[in-house]
Protein backbone atom coordinates (compact mmCIF):
# COMPACT_ATOMS: atom_id res chain seq x y z
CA UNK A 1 -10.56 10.27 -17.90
CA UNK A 2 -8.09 7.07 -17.82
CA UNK A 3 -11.18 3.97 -18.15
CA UNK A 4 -10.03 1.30 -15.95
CA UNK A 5 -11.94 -1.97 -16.25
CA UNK A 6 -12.03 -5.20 -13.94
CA UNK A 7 -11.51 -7.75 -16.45
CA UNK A 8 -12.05 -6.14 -19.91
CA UNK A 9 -14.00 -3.15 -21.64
CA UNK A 10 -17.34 -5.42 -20.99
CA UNK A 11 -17.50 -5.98 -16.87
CA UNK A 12 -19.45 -4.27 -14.48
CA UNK A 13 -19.05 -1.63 -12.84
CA UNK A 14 -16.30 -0.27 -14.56
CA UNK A 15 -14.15 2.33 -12.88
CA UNK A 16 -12.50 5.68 -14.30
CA UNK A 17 -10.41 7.52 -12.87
CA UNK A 18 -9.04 11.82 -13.19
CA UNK A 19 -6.56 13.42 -12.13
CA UNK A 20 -8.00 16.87 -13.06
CA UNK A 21 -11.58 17.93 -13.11
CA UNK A 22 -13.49 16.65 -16.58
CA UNK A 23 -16.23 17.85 -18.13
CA UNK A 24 -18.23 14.93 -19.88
CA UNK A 25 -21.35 15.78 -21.99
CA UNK A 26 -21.87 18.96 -20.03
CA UNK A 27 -21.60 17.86 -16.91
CA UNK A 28 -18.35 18.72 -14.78
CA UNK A 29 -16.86 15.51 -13.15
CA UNK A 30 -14.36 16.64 -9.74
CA UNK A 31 -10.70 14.65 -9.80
CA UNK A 32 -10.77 10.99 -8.47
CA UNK A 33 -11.85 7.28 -8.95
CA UNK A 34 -15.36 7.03 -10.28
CA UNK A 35 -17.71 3.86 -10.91
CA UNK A 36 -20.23 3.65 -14.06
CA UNK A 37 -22.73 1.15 -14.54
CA UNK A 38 -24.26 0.77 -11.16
CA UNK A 39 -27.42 3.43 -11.15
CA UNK A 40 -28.00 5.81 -13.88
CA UNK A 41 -25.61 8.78 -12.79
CA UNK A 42 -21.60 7.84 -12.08
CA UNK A 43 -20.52 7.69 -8.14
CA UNK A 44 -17.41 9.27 -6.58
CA UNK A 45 -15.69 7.10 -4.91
CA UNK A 46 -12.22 8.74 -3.63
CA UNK A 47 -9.47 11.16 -4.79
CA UNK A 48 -7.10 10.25 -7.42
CA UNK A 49 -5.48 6.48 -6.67
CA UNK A 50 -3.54 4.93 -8.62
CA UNK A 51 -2.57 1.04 -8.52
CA UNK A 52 0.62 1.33 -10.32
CA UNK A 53 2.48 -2.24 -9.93
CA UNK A 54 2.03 -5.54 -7.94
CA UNK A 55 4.78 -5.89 -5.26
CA UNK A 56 6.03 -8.73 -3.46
CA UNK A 57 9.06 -9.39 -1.14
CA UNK A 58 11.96 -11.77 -2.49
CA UNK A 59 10.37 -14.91 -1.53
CA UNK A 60 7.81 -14.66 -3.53
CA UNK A 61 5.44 -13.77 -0.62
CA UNK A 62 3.48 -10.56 1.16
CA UNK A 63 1.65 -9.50 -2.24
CA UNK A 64 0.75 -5.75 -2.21
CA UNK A 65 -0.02 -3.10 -4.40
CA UNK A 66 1.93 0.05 -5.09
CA UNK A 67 -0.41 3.11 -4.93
CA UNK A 68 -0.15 6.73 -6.10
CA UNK A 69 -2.14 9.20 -4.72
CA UNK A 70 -2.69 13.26 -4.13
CA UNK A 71 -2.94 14.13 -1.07
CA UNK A 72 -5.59 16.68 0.11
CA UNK A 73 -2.41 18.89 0.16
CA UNK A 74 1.14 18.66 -1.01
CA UNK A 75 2.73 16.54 -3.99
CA UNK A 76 1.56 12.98 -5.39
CA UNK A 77 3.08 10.14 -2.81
CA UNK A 78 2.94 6.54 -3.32
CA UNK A 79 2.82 3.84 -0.42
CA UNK A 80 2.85 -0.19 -0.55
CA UNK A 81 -0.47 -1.24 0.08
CA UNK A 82 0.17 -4.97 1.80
CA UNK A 83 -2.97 -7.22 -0.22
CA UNK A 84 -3.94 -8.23 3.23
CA UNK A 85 -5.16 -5.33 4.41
CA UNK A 86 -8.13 -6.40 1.90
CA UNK A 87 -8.54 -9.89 3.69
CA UNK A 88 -12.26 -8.57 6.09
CA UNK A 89 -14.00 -6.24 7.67
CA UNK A 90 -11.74 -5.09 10.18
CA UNK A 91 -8.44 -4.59 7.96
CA UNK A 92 -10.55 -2.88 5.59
CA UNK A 93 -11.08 -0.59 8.06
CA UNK A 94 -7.25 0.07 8.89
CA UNK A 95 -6.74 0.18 5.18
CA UNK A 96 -8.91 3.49 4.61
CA UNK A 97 -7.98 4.78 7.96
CA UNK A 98 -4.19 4.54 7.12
CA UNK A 99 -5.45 6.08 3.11
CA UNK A 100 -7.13 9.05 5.14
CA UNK A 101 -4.82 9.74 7.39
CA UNK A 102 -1.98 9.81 4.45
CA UNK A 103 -4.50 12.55 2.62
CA UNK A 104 -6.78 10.07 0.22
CA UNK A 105 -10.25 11.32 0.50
CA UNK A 106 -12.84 8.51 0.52
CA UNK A 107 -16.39 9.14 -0.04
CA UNK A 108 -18.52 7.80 3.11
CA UNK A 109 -21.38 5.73 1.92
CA UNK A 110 -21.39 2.26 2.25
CA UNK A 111 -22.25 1.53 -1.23
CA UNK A 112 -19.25 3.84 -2.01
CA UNK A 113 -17.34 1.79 0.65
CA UNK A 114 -17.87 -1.42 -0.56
CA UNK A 115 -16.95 0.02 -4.30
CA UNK A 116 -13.80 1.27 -2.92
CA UNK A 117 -12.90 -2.05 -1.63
CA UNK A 118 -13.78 -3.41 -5.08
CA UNK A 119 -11.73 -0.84 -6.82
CA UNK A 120 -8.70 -1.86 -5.33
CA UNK A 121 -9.11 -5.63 -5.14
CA UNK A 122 -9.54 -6.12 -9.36
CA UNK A 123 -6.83 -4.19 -10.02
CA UNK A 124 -3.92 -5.80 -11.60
CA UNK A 125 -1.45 -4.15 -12.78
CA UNK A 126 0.60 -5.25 -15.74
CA UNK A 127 3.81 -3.63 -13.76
CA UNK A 128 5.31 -5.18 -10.83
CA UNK A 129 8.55 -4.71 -8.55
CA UNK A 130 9.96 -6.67 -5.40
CA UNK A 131 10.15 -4.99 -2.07
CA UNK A 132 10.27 -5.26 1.70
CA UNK A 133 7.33 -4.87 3.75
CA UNK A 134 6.96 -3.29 7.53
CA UNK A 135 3.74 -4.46 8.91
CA UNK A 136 0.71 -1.28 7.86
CA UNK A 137 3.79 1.36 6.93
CA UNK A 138 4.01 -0.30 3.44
CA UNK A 139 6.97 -0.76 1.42
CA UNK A 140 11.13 -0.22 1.98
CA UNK A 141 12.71 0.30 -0.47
């Protein structure tokens, strides 16, 4: 399991992520982004997603994240997140249904929800690459 933290080793929750299933101190952990430190037991809170680099178009502008995810079926794909789909409620919203309908499964709790948001709002990624954005469809390359 890859340990990826907020700020450092120290912040809560932390989140972990697995590409393959894991067994931790005998107990078997499925593939996906996990949070530890909130309750006593770890919580699932999608399939494997990576945040692999911050992208931005050549002015400097439309922030985004680069994701890389396996699909319920089929081979790893990536897709520009645009930062804004983070911005409330309602783009939120957009953001998982465009994750779900590209094969990312999400768990369906709202704690889980609100972790997923989380997730991929505090990460930044030390990578980062310029690109074009087309409004929810992500990046052109």
């Amino acid at each position: 399991m890859k340990k990826i933290s907020n700020t450092d080793e120290y912040a809560w929750p932390q989140f972990v992520i697995s590409d393959d299933w894991e067994i931790v101190n005998s107990s078997s952990f499925k593939p996906g982004v996990w949070c530890i430190g909130i309750g006593k037991q770890p919580l699932w809170i999608c399939s494997p997603l990576h945040v692999n680099a911050i992208t931005f178009d050549d002015k400097n502008n439309n922030f985004g994240r680069l994701l890389r995810f396996k699909p319920t079926e089929g081979a790893w794909r990536e897709w520009n997140m645009p930062m804004r789909l983070l911005a409330g409620p309602r783009s939120i919203k957009k953001l998982r249904a465009t994750l779900l309908n590209m094969g990312v499964t999400i768990a369906v709790s709202a704690r889980s929800r609100r972790l997923f948001t989380q997730y991929l709002s505090a990460q930044h990624p030390e990578k980062s690459c310029v690109m074009g954005f087309d409004n929810l469809k992500g990046a052109q390359p």
